[in-house]
Protein backbone atom coordinates (compact mmCIF):
# COMPACT_ATOMS: atom_id res chain seq x y z
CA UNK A 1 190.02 81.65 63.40
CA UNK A 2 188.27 82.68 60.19
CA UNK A 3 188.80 83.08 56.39
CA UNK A 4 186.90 84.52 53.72
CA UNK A 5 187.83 83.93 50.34
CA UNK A 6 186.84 86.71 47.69
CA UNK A 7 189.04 86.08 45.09
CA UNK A 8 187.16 87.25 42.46
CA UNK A 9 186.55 85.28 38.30
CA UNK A 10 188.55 86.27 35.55
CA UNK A 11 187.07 86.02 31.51
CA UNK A 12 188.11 83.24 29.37
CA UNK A 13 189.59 85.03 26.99
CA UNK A 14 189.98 84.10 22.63
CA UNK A 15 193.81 84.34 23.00
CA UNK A 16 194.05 85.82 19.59
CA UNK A 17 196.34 87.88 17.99
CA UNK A 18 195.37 92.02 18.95
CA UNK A 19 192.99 90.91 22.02
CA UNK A 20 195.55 91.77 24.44
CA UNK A 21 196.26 94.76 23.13
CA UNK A 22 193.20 96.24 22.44
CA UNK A 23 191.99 94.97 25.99
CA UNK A 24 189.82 98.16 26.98
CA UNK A 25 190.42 100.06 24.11
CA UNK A 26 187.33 98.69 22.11
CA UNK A 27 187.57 95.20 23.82
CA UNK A 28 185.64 94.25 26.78
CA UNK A 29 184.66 91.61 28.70
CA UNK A 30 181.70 92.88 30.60
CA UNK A 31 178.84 94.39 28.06
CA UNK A 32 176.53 95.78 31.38
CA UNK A 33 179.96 97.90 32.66
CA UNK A 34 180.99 99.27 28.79
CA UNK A 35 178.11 98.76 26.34
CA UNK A 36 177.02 102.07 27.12
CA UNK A 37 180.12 103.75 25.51
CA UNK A 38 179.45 102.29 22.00
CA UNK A 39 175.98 103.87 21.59
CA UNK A 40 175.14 104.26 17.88
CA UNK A 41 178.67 102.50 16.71
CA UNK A 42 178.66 98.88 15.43
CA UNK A 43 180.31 96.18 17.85
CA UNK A 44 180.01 92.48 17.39
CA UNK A 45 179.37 90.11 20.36
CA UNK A 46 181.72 86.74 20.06
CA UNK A 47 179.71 83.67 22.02
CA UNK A 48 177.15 81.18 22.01
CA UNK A 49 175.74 81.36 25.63
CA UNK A 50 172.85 83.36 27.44
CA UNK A 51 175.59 85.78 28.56
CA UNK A 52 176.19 86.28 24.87
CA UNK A 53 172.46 86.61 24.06
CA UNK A 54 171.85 88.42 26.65
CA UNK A 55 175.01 91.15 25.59
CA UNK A 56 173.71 91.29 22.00
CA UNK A 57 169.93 92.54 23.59
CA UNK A 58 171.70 95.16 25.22
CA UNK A 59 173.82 96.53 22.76
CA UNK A 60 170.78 96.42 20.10
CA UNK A 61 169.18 99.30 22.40
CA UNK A 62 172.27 101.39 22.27
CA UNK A 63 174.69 100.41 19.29
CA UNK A 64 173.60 101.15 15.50
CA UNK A 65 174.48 97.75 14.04
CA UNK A 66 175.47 94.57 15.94
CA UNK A 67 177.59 91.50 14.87
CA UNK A 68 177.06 88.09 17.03
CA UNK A 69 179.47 85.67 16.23
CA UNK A 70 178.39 81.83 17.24
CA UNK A 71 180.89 79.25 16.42
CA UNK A 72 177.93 75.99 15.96
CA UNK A 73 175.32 75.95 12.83
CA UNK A 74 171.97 77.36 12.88
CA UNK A 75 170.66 73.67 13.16
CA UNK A 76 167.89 72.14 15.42
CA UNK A 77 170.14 69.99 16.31
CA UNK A 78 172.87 72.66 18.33
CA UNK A 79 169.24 74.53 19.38
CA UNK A 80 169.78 77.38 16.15
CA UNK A 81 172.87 78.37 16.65
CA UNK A 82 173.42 78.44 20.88
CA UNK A 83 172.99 75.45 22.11
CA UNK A 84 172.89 76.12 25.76
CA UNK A 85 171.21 79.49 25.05
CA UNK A 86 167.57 79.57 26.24
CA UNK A 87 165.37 79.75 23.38
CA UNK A 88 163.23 82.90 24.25
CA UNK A 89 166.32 84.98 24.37
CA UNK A 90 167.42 83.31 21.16
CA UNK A 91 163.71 84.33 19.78
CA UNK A 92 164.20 88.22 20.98
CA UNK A 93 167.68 88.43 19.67
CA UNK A 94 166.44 86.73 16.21
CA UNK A 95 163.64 89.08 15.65
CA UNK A 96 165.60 92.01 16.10
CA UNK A 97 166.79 94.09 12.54
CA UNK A 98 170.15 95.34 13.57
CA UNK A 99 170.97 91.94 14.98
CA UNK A 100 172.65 90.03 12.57
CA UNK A 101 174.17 86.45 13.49
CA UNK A 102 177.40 84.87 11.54
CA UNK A 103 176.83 81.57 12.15
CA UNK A 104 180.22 78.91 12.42
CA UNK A 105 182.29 81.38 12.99
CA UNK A 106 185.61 81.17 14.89
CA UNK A 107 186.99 84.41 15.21
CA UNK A 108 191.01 84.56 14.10
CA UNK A 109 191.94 87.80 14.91
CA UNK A 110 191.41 91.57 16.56
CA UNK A 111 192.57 94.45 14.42
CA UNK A 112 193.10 97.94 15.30
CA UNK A 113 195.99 100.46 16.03
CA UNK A 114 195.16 102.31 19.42
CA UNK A 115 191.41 101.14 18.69
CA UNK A 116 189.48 98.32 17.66
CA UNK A 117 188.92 99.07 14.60
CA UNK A 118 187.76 95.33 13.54
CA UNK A 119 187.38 91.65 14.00
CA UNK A 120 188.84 88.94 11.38
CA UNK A 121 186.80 85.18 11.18
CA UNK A 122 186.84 82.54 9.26
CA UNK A 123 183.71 80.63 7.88
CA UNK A 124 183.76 77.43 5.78
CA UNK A 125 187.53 77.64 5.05
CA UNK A 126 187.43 81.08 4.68
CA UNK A 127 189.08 84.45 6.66
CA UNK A 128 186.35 87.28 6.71
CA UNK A 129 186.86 91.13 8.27
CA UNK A 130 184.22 92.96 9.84
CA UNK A 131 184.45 96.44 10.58
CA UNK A 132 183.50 97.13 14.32
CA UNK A 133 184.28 99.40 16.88
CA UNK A 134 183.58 97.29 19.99
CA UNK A 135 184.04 94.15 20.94
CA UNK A 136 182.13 92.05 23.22
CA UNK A 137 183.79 88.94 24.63
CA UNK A 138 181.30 86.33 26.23
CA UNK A 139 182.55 82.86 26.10
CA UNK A 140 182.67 82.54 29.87
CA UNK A 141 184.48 83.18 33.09
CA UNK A 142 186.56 81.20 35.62
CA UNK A 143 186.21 81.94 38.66
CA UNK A 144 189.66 82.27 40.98
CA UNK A 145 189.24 79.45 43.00
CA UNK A 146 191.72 76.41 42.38
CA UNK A 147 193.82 77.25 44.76
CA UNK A 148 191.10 76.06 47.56
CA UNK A 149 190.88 72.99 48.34
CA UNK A 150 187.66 70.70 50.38
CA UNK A 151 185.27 73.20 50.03
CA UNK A 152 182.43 72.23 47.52
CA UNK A 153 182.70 74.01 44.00
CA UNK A 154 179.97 73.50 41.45
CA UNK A 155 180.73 71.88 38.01
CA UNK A 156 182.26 75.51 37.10
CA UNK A 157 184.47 75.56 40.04
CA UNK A 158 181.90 78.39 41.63
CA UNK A 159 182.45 77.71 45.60
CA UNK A 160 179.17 77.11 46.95
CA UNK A 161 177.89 79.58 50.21
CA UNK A 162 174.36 79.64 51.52
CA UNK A 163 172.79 82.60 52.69
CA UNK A 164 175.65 84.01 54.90
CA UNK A 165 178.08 83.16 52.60
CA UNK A 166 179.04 80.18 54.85
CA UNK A 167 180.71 77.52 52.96
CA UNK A 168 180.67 73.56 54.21
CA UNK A 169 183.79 73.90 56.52
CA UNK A 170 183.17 75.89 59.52
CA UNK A 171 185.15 79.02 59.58
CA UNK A 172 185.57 79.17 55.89
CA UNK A 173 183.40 82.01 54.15
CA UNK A 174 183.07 82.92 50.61
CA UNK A 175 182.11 86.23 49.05
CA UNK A 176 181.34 88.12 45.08
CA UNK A 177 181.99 86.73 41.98
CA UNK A 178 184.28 83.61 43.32
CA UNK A 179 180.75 82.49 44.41
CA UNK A 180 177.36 80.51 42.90
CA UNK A 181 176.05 84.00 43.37
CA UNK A 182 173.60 84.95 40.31
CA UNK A 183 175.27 88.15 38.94
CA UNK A 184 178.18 89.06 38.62
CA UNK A 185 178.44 92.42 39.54
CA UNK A 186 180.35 94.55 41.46
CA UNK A 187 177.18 95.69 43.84
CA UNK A 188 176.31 92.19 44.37
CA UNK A 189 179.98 91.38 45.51
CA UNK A 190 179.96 94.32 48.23
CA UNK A 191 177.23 93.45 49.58
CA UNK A 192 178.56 89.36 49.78
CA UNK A 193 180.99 91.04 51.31
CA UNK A 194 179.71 92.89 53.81
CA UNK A 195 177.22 89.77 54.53
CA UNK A 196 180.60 87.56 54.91
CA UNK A 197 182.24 90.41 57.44
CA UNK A 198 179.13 90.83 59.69
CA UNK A 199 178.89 86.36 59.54
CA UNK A 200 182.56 85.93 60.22
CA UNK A 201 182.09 88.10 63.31
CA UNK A 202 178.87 85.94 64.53
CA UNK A 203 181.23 82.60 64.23
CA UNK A 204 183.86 84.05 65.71
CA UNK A 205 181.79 85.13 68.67
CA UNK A 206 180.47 81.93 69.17
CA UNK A 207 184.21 80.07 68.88
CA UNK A 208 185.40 78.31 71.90
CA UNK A 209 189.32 78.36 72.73
């Protein structure tokens, strides 16, 4: 009588050599659930985005040194370096001292043995290491949703809910990260959930035979 679809989002990921196998053993994908375990290291955040920004600020407050890798020019033109990056969070991570920014950078490669032990780049032609001990992945996330079919997504495939997770078919909910909700967090998805349980039960109630 009723579905609800909490599939979840997965990262987009660099697909470079070592970032599979250092995958939560200095890499991550989520800066609010690890950052906290690289306090006074050096890590390096790869992305151009607020959710890139936005990782660097944090890890500024707990890491000694960090690295943010954007792969456009610091030009007016591609908004300093992030061009979909809202500029006051560009200003905050710009003034900061151990913020430094490696501008066109594409990064090549994650090194390490049972740790990250560093990230390789290239710039203008040429490969460059860094020595880090975190990574921070933030080029964005896809959320787990082509398999469904007439509900409306947004432009990032996000399916749309209101405010009881409702989406435009009758019957069909939606719940957590699969969602246009905000954040992405796992709080915020219980709670979608919970809100898409206790709806599902009001439709169903109200369902004729």
């Amino acid at each position: 009588k009723s579905v609800i679809i909490a599939t979840g989002i997965h990262p987009r990921r660099l697909d470079v050599p070592g970032e599979k196998e250092l995958d939560r053993k200095g890499v991550t994908y989520c800066t609010v659930c690890d950052g906290p375990l690289f306090k006074n290291k050096t890590t390096v955040t790869v992305g151009s985005g607020n959710s890139a920004l936005e990782s660097a600020l944090m890890m500024a407050g707990i890491a000694k040194k960090v690295y943010l890798l954007s792969k456009f020019p610091d030009t007016p033109e591609q908004n300093g370096g992030f061009p979909k990056g809202e500029n006051i969070l560009i200003e905050k991570v710009k003034a900061l001292p151990n913020i430094e920014i490696i501008y066109e950078a594409t990064t090549t490669a994650i090194t390490g043995d049972k740790k990250v032990t560093g990230i390789k780049y290239t710039y203008k032609q040429g490969e460059h290491d860094l020595a880090v001990e975190g990574v921070m992945v933030h080029i964005g996330q896809i959320p787990n949703s082509q398999f469904v079919e007439n509900v409306d997504k947004n432009k990032m495939g996000e399916i749309i809910i209101d405010g009881k997770c409702r989406t435009n078919l009758p019957g069909i909910f939606a719940a957590g990260d699969v969602t246009n909700v905000a954040y992405k967090q796992i709080g915020i998805a219980t709670g979608q959930g919970i809100i898409a349980a206790l709806a599902t039960i009001e439709y169903i109630n109200m369902w004729k035979e």
